[in-house]
C-alpha atoms as a PDB file:
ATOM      1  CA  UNK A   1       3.269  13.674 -26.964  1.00  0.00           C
ATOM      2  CA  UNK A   2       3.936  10.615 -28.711  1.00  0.00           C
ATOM      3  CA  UNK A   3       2.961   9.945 -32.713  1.00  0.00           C
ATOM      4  CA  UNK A   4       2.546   6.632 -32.641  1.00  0.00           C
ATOM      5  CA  UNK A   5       2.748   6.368 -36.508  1.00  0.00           C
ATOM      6  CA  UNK A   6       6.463   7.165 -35.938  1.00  0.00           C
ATOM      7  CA  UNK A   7       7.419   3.925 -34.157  1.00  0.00           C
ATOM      8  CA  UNK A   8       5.847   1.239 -35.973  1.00  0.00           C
ATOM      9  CA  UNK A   9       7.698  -1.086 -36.738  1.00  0.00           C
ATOM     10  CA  UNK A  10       5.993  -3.579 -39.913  1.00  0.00           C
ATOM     11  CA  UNK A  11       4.083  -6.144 -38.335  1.00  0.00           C
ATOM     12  CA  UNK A  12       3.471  -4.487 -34.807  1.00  0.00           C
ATOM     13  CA  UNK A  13       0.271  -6.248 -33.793  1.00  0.00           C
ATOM     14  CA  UNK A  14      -2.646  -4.291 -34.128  1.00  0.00           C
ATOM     15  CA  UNK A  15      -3.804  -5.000 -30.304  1.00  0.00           C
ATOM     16  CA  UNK A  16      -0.585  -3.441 -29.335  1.00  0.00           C
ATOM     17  CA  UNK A  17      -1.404  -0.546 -31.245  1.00  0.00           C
ATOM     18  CA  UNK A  18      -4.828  -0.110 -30.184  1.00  0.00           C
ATOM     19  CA  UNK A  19      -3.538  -0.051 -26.723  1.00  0.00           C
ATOM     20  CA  UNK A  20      -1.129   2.496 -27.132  1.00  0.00           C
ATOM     21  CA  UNK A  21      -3.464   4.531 -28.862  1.00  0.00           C
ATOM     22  CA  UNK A  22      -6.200   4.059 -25.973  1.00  0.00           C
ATOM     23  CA  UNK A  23      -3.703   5.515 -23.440  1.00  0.00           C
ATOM     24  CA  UNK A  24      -2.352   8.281 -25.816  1.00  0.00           C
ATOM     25  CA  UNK A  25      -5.338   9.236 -25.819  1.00  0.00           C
ATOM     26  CA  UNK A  26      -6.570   9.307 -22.247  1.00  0.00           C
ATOM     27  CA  UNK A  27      -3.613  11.333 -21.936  1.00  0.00           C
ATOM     28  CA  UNK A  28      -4.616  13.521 -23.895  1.00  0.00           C
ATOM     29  CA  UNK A  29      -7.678  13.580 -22.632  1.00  0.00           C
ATOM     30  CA  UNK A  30      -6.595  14.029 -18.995  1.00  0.00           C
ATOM     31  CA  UNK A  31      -4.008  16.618 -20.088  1.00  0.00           C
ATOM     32  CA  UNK A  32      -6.117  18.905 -22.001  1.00  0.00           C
ATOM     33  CA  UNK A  33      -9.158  18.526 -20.466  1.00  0.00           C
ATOM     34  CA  UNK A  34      -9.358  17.185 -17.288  1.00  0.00           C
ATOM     35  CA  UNK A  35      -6.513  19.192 -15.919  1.00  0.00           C
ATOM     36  CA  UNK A  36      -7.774  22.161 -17.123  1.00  0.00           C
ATOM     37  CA  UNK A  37     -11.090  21.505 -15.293  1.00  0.00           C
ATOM     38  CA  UNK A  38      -9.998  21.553 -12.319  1.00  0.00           C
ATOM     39  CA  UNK A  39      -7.474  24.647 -12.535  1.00  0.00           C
ATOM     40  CA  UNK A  40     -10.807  26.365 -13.734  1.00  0.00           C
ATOM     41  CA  UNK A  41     -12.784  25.222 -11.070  1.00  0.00           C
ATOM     42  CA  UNK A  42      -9.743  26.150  -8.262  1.00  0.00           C
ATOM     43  CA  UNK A  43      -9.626  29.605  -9.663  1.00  0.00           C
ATOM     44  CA  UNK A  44     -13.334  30.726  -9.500  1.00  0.00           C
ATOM     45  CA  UNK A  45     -13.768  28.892  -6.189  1.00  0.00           C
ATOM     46  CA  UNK A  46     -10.334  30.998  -5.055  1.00  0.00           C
ATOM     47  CA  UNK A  47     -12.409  33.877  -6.752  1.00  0.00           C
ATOM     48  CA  UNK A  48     -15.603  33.805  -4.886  1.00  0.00           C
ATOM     49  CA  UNK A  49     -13.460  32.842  -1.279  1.00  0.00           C
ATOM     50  CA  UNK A  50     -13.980  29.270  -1.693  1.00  0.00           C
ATOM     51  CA  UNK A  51     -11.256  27.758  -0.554  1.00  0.00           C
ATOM     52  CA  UNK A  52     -11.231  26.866   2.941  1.00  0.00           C
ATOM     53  CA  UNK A  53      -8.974  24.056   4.700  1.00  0.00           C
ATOM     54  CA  UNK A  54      -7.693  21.290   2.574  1.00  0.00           C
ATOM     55  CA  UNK A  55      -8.952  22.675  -0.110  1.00  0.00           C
ATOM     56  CA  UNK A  56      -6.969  25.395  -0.301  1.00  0.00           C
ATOM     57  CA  UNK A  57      -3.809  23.120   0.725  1.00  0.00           C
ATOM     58  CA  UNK A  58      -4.776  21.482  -2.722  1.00  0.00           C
ATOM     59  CA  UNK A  59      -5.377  24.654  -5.033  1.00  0.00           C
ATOM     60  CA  UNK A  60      -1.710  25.276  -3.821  1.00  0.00           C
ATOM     61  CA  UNK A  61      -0.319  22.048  -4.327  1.00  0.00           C
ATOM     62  CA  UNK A  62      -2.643  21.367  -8.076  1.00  0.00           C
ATOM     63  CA  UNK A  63       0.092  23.467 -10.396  1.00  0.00           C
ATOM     64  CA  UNK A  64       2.910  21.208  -9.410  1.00  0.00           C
ATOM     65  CA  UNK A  65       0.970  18.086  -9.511  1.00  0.00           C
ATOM     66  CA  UNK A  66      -0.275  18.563 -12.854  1.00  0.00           C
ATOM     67  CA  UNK A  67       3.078  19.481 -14.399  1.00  0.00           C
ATOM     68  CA  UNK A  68       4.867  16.409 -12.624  1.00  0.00           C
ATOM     69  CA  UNK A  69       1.111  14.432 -14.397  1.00  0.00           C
ATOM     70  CA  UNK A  70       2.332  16.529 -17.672  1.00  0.00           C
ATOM     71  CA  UNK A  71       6.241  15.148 -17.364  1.00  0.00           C
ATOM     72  CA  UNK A  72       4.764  11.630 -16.350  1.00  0.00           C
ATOM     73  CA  UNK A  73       3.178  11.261 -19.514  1.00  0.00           C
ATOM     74  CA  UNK A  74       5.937  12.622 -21.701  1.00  0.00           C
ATOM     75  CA  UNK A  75       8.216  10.091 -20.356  1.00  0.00           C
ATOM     76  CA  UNK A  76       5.759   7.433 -20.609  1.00  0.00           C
ATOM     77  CA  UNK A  77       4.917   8.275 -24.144  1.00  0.00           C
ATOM     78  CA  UNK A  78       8.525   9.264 -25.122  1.00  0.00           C
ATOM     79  CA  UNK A  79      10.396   6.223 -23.658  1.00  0.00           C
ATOM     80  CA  UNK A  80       8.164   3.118 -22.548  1.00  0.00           C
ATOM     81  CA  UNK A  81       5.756   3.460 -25.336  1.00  0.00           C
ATOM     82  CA  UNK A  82       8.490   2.816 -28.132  1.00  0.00           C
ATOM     83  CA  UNK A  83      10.010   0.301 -25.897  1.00  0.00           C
ATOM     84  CA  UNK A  84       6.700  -1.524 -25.758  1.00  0.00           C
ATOM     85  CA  UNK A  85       6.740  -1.547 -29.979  1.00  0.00           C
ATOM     86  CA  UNK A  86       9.782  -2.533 -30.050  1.00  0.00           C
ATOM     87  CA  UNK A  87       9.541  -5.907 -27.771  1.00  0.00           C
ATOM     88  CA  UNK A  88       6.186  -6.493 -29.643  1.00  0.00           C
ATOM     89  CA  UNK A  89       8.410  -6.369 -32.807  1.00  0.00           C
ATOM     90  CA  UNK A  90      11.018  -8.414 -31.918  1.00  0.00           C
END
């Protein structure tokens, strides 16, 4: 994930900044702990024979969801974010 202390540039403006860090840190949020939530929550309903229907159509589906979430944000953070200080910058 992104350290935003790495891509200042002097003079960003500090709304820009706060931005960036409110959605770094939803991501992180989301990533570790929202994600994991729900992978919990799939595997003891899977465990006590829970998952019925769509449900279960999800539980399958969840792992590659949250890794293409997990790739989403890495991109985000790795390529748009800079981009973002950057125009602010210039």
């Amino acid at each position: 994930m992104l350290n935003l202390e790495q891509c200042l540039f002097p003079g960003t403006p500090v709304n820009t900044l706060l931005r960036l860090r409110l959605l770094t840190d939803e991501h992180r949020e989301f990533a570790h702990e929202f994600i994991p939530a729900i992978s919990a929550r799939f595997t003891d309903l899977d465990e006590a024979g829970g998952l019925t229907g769509r449900l279960h159509s999800l539980s399958w589906d969840w792992p590659d969801f949250s890794a293409s979430i997990a790739e989403h944000f890495e991109l985000e953070e790795s390529y748009l974010f800079p981009k973002i200080l950057r125009y602010e910058y210039c």
